[in-house]
Protein backbone atom coordinates (compact mmCIF):
# COMPACT_ATOMS: atom_id res chain seq x y z
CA UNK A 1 0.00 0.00 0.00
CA UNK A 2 1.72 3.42 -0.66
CA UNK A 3 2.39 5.85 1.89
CA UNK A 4 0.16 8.57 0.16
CA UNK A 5 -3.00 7.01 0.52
CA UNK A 6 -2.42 6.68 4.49
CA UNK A 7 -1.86 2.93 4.53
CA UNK A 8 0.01 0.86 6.52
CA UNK A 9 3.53 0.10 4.95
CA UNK A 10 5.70 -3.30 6.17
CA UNK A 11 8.47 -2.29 8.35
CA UNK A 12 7.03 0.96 9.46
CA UNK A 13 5.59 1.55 12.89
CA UNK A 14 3.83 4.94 11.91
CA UNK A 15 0.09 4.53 11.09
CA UNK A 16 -1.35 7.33 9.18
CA UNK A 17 -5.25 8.04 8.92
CA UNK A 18 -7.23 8.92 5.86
CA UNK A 19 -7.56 12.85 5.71
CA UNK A 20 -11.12 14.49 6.77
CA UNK A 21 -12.44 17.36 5.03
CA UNK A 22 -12.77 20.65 6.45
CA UNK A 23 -16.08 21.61 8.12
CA UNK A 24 -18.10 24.06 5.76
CA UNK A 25 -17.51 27.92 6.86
CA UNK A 26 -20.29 29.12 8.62
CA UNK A 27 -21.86 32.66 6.74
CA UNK A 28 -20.99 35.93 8.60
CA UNK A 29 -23.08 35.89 11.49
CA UNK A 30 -24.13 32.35 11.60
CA UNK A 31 -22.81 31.23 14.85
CA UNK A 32 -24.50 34.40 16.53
CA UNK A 33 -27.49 33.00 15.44
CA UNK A 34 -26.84 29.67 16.54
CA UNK A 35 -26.01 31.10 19.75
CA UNK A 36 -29.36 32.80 20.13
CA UNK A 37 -31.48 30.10 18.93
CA UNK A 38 -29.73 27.54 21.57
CA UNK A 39 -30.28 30.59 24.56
CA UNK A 40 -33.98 30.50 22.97
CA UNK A 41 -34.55 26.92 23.24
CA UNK A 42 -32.73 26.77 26.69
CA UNK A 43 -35.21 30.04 27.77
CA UNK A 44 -37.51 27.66 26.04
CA UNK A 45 -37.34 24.39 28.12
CA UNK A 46 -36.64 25.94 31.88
CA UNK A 47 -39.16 28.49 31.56
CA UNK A 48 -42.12 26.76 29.99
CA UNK A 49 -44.59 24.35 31.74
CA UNK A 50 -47.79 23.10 31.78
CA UNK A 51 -50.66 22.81 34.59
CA UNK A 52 -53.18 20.01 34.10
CA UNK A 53 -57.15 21.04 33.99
CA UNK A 54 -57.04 19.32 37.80
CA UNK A 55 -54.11 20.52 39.15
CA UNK A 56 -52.79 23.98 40.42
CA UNK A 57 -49.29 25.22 40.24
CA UNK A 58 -47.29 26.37 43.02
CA UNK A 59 -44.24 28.75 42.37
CA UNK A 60 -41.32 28.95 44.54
CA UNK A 61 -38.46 31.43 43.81
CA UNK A 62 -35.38 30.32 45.41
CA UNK A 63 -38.03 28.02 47.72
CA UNK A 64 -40.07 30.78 48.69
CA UNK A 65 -43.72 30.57 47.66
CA UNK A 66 -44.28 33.49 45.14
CA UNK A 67 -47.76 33.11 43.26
CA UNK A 68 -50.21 30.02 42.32
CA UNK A 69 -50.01 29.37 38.21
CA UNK A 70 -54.16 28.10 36.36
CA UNK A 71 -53.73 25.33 35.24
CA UNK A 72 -52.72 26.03 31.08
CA UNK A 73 -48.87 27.22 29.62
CA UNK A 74 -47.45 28.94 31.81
CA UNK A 75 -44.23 30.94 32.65
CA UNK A 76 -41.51 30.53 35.37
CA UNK A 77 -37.97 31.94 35.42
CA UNK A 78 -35.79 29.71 33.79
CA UNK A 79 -32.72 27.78 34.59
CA UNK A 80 -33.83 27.11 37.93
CA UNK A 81 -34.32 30.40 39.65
CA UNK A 82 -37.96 29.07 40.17
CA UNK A 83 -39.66 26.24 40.69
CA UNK A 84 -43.19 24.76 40.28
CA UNK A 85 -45.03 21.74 42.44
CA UNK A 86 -48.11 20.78 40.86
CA UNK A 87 -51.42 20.03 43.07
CA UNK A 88 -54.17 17.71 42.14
CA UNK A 89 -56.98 20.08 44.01
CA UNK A 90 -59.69 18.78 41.75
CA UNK A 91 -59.01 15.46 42.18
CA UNK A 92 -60.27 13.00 44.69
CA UNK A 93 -57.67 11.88 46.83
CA UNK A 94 -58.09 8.61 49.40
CA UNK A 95 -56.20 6.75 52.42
CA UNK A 96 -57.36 3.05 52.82
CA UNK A 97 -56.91 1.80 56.38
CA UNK A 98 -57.05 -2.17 57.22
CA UNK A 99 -56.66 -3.09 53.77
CA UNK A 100 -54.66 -2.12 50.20
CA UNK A 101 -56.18 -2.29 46.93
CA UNK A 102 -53.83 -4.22 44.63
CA UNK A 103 -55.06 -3.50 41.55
CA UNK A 104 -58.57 -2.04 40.91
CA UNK A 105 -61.01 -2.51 37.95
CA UNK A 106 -64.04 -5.08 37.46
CA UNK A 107 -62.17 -7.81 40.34
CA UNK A 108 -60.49 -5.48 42.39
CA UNK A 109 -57.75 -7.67 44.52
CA UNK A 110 -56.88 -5.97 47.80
CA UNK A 111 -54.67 -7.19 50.70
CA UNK A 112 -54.87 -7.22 54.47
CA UNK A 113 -51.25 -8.89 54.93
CA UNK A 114 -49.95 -6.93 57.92
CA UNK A 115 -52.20 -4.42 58.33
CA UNK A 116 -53.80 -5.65 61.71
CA UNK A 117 -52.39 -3.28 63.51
CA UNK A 118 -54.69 0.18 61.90
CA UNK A 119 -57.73 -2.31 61.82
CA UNK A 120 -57.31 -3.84 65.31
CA UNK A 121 -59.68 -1.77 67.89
CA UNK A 122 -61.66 -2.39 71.57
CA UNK A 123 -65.03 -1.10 71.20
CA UNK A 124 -66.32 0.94 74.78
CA UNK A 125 -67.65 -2.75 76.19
CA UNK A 126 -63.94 -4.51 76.12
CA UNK A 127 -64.59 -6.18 72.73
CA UNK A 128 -62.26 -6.60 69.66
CA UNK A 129 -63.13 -5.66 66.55
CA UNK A 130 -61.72 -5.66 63.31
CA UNK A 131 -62.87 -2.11 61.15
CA UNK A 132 -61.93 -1.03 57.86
CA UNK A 133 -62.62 2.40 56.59
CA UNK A 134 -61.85 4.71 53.38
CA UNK A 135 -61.13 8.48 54.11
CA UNK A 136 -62.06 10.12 50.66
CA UNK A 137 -60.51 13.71 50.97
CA UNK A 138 -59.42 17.04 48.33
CA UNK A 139 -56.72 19.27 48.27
CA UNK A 140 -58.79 22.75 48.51
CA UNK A 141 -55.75 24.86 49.76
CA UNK A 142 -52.31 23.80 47.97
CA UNK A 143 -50.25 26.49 50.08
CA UNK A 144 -51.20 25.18 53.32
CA UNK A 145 -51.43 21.27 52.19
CA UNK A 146 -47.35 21.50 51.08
CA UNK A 147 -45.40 23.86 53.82
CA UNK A 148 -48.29 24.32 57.11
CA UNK A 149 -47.53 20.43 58.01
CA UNK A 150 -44.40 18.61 57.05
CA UNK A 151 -45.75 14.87 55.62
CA UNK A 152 -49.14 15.89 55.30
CA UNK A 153 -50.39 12.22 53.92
CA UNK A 154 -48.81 10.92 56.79
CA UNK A 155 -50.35 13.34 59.58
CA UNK A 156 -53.50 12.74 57.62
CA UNK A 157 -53.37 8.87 58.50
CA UNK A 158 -52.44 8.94 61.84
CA UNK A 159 -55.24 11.64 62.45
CA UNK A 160 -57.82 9.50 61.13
CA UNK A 161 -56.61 5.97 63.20
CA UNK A 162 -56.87 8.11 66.61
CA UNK A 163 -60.18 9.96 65.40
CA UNK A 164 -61.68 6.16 64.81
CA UNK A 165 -60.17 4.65 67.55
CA UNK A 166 -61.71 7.61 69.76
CA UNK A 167 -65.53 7.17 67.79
CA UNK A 168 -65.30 3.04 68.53
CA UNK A 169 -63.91 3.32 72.05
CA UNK A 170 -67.20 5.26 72.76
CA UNK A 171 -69.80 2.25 71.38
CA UNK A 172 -70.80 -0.99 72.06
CA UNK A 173 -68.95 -3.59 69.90
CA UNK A 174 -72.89 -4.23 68.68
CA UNK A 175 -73.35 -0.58 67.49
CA UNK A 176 -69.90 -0.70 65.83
CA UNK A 177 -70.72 -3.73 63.92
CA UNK A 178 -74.56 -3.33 62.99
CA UNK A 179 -76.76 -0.63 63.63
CA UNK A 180 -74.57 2.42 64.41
CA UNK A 181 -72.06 1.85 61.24
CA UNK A 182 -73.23 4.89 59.47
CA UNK A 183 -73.35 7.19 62.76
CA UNK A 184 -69.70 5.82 63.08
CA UNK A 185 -68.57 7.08 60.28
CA UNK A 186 -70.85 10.28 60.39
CA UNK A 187 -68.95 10.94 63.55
CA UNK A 188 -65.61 10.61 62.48
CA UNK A 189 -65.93 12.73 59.54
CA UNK A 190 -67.05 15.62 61.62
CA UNK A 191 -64.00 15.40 64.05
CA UNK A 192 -61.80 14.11 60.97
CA UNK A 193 -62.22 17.76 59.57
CA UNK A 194 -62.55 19.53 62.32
CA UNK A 195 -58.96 18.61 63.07
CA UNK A 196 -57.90 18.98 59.93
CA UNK A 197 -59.27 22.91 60.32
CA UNK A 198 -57.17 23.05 63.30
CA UNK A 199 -53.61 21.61 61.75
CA UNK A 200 -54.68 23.82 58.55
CA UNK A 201 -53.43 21.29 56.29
CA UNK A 202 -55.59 22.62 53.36
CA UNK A 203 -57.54 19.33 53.19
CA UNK A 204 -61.61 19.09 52.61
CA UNK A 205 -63.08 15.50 54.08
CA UNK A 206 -65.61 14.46 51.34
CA UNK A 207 -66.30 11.22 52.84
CA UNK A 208 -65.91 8.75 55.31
CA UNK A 209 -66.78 4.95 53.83
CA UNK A 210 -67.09 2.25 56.86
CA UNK A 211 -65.72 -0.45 54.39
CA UNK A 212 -66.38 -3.37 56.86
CA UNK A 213 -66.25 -4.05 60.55
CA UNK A 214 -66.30 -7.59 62.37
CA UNK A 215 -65.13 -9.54 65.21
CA UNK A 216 -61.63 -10.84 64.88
CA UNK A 217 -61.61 -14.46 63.22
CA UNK A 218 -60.74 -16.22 66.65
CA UNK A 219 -63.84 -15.50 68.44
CA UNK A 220 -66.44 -14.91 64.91
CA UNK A 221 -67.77 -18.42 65.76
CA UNK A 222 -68.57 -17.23 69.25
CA UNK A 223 -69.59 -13.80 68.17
CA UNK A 224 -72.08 -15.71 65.52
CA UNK A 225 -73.45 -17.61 68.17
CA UNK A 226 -74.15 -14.96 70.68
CA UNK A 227 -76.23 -12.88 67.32
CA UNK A 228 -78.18 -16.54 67.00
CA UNK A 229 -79.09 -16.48 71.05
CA UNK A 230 -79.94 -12.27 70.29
CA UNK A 231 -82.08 -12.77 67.45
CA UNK A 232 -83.68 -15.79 69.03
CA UNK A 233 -84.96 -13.42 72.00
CA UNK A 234 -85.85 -10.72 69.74
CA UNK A 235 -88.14 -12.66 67.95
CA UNK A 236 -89.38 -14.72 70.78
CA UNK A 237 -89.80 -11.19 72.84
CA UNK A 238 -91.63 -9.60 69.75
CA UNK A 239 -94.24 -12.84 69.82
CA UNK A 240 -94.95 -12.06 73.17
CA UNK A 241 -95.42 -8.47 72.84
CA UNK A 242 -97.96 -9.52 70.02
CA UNK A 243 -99.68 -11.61 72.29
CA UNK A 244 -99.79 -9.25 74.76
CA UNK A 245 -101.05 -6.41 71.95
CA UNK A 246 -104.16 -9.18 70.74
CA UNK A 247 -104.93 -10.15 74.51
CA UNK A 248 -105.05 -7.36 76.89
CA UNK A 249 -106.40 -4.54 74.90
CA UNK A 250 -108.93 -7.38 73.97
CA UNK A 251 -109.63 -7.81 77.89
CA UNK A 252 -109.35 -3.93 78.19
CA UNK A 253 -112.47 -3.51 76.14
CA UNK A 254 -114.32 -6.70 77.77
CA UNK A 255 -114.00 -4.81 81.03
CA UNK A 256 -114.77 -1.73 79.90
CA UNK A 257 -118.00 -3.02 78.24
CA UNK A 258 -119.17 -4.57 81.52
CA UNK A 259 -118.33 -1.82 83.70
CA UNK A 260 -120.44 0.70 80.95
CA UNK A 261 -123.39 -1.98 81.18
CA UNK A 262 -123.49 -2.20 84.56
CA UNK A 263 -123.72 1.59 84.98
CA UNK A 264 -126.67 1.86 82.37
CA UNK A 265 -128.21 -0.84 84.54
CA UNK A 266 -127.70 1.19 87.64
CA UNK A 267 -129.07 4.11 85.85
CA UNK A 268 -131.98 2.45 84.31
CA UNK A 269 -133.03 1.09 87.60
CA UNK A 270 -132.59 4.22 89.40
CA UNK A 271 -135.21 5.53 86.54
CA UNK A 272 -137.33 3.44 87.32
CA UNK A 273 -137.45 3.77 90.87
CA UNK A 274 -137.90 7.01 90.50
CA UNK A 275 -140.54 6.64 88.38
CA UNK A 276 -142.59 4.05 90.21
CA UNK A 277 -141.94 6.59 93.24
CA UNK A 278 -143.67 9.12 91.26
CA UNK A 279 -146.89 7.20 90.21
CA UNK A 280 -147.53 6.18 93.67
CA UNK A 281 -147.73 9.59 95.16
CA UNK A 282 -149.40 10.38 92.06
CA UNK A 283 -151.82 7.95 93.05
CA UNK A 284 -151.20 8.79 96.42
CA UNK A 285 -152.77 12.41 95.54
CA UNK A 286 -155.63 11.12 94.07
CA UNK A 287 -156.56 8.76 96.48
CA UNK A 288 -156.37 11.23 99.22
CA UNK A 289 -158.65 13.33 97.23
CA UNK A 290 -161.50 10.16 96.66
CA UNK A 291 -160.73 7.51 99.03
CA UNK A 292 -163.55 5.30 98.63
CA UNK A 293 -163.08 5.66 94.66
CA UNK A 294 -159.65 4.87 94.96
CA UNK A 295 -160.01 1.75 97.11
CA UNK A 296 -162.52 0.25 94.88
CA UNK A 297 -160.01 0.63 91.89
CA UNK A 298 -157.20 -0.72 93.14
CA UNK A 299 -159.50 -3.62 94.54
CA UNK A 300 -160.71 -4.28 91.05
CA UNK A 301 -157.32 -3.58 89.38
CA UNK A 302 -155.81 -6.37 92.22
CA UNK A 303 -158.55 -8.94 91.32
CA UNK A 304 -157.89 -8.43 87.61
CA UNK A 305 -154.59 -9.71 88.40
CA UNK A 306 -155.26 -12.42 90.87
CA UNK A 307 -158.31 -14.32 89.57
CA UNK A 308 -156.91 -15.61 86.11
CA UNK A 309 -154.14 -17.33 88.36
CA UNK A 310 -156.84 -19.46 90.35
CA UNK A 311 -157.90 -22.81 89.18
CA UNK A 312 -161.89 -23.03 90.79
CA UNK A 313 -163.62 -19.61 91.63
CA UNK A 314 -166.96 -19.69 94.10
CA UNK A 315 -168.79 -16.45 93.91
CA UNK A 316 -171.24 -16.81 97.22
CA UNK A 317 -174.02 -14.38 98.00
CA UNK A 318 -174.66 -12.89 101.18
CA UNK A 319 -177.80 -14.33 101.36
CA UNK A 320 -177.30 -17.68 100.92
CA UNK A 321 -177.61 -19.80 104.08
CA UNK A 322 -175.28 -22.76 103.08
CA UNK A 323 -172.73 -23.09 100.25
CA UNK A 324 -172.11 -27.23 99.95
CA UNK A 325 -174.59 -27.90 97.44
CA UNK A 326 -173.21 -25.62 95.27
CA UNK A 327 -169.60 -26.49 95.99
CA UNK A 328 -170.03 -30.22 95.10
CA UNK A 329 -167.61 -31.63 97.24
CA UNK A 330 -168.06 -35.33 96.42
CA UNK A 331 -166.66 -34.91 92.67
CA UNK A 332 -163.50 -34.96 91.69
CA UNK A 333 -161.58 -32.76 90.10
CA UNK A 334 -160.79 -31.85 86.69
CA UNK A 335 -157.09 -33.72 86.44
CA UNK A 336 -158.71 -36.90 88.37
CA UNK A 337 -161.34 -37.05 86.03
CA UNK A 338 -158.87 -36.99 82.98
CA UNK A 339 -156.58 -39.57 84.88
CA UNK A 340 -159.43 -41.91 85.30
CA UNK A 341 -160.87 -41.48 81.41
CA UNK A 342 -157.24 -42.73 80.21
């Protein structure tokens, strides 16, 4: 190979390289401009940012907080003399407690590995129970949410364990896990942001979700058992109030019936008392007015009554001297008579 075209000759130990051309001459001016347009794109990237429709932008200048940025393009000072943190404030944020969510869509798979200890609770009768809840919360304030409380997700959590704890400590383990459920977590949203007010973490509690709550798997077979017996009594308890209902009022009205009876009876017989009183001094009157008159009425009106009810009437003159032939002793009587024809 020859030496001009920058080969490699035998018994040399100089290598020589194929020549490279010149770089092209930049026009008068040129690197100026490429200067400019590099200090442009620099200005460019540092300086320009975006803010998502749900999200608000925080400046800092030198980490001081200087102005909020709408969510759009916006502007900062470049090359790090500021800084933006972007917010989700229209977002709903949540903290799950007693359980993870693994992965979520139409078979959400959560987890409870090792999480006994934030679902683990003694209700205000000395009972275990095991509560899960969802704290469903929004960034409304982004200044105070990133520099009035230092690990505000974290404060967050432990401020809704000890609010909980507090809310079942106060309740029967039977209110906890049935009926008062929704006051529970009524209750602890309440306190939830009333605390929150008071750390001014710039956090709004939307909602407080009482995912699930029951005894501890080493006493649900007993706890199952004693809701058996308590059902059992309820319903046993609610047949006798129905008896009760169907019986007494039943009674109630049997009573009251007599007692009203027995009181128009009273009345009724005072009535006629009275009026029977009345007549006879009626007749009282007249017969003190016509004595004779009187007497022969209420001799006639007596007889009227007393004759039908005898069996053999003798009406004897006054001047008849003896009365057997007309009383005819020596026959018998009517019923002898018939006794005899038979």
């Amino acid at each position: 190979m020859n030496s001009d075209q920058g080969g490699w000759r035998p018994g040399s130990n100089v290598s020589q390289f194929p020549r490279l051309n010149r770089l092209p001459k930049l026009p008068a001016g040129g690197a100026t401009f490429v200067i400019v347009g590099f200090l442009v794109l620099l200005l460019a990237v540092t300086g320009l940012y975006t803010v998502g429709p749900e999200e608000q932008g925080v400046v800092l200048r030198f980490g001081k907080f200087v102005r909020r940025a709408d969510p759009g393009l916006n502007f900062k000072l470049p090359f790090g003399l500021e800084s933006v943190i972007k917010v989700p404030v229209q977002r709903q944020l949540k903290q799950e407690f007693g359980f993870r969510t693994e992965s979520a869509g139409i078979r959400s798979r959560i987890t409870t590995q090792g999480l006994g200890g934030e679902s683990n609770m003694l209700t205000g009768d000395l009972n275990a129970a095991v509560v899960e809840w969802v704290v469903q919360y929004r960034v409304v304030d982004p200044m105070k949410y990133l520099f009035r409380v230092r690990n505000v997700d974290e404060t967050l959590r432990d401020m809704s364990e000890a609010v909980m704890r507090a809310v079942v400590g106060d309740r029967s383990v039977n209110e906890v896990l049935t009926v008062g459920r929704q006051e529970v977590a009524t209750l602890v949203e309440e306190k939830l942001q009333l605390l929150a007010d008071q750390y001014e973490n710039g956090i709004r509690i939307d909602q407080v979700v009482l995912k699930d709550a029951q005894p501890p798997d080493e006493v649900k077979d007993s706890f199952n058992k004693v809701n058996e017996a308590e059902q059992e009594r309820d319903r046993l308890r609610n047949q006798a109030q129905s008896a009760y209902n169907k019986v007494i009022p039943e009674q109630r009205g049997q009573a009251l019936k007599r007692v009203k009876e027995a009181e128009a009876y009273a009345v009724r017989r005072v009535e006629v008392a009275r009026g029977e009183a009345n007549r006879f001094n009626s007749v009282y009157n007249e017969y003190r007015k016509a004595p004779e008159v009187t007497r022969r009425r209420i001799y006639l009106e007596t007889m009227a009554r007393v004759l039908p009810k005898a069996g053999r009437k003798v009406v004897v003159d006054d001047d008849l001297r003896g009365i057997l032939p007309l009383l005819n002793l020596d026959s018998p009587p009517a019923s002898a008579r018939k006794k005899d024809g038979q």
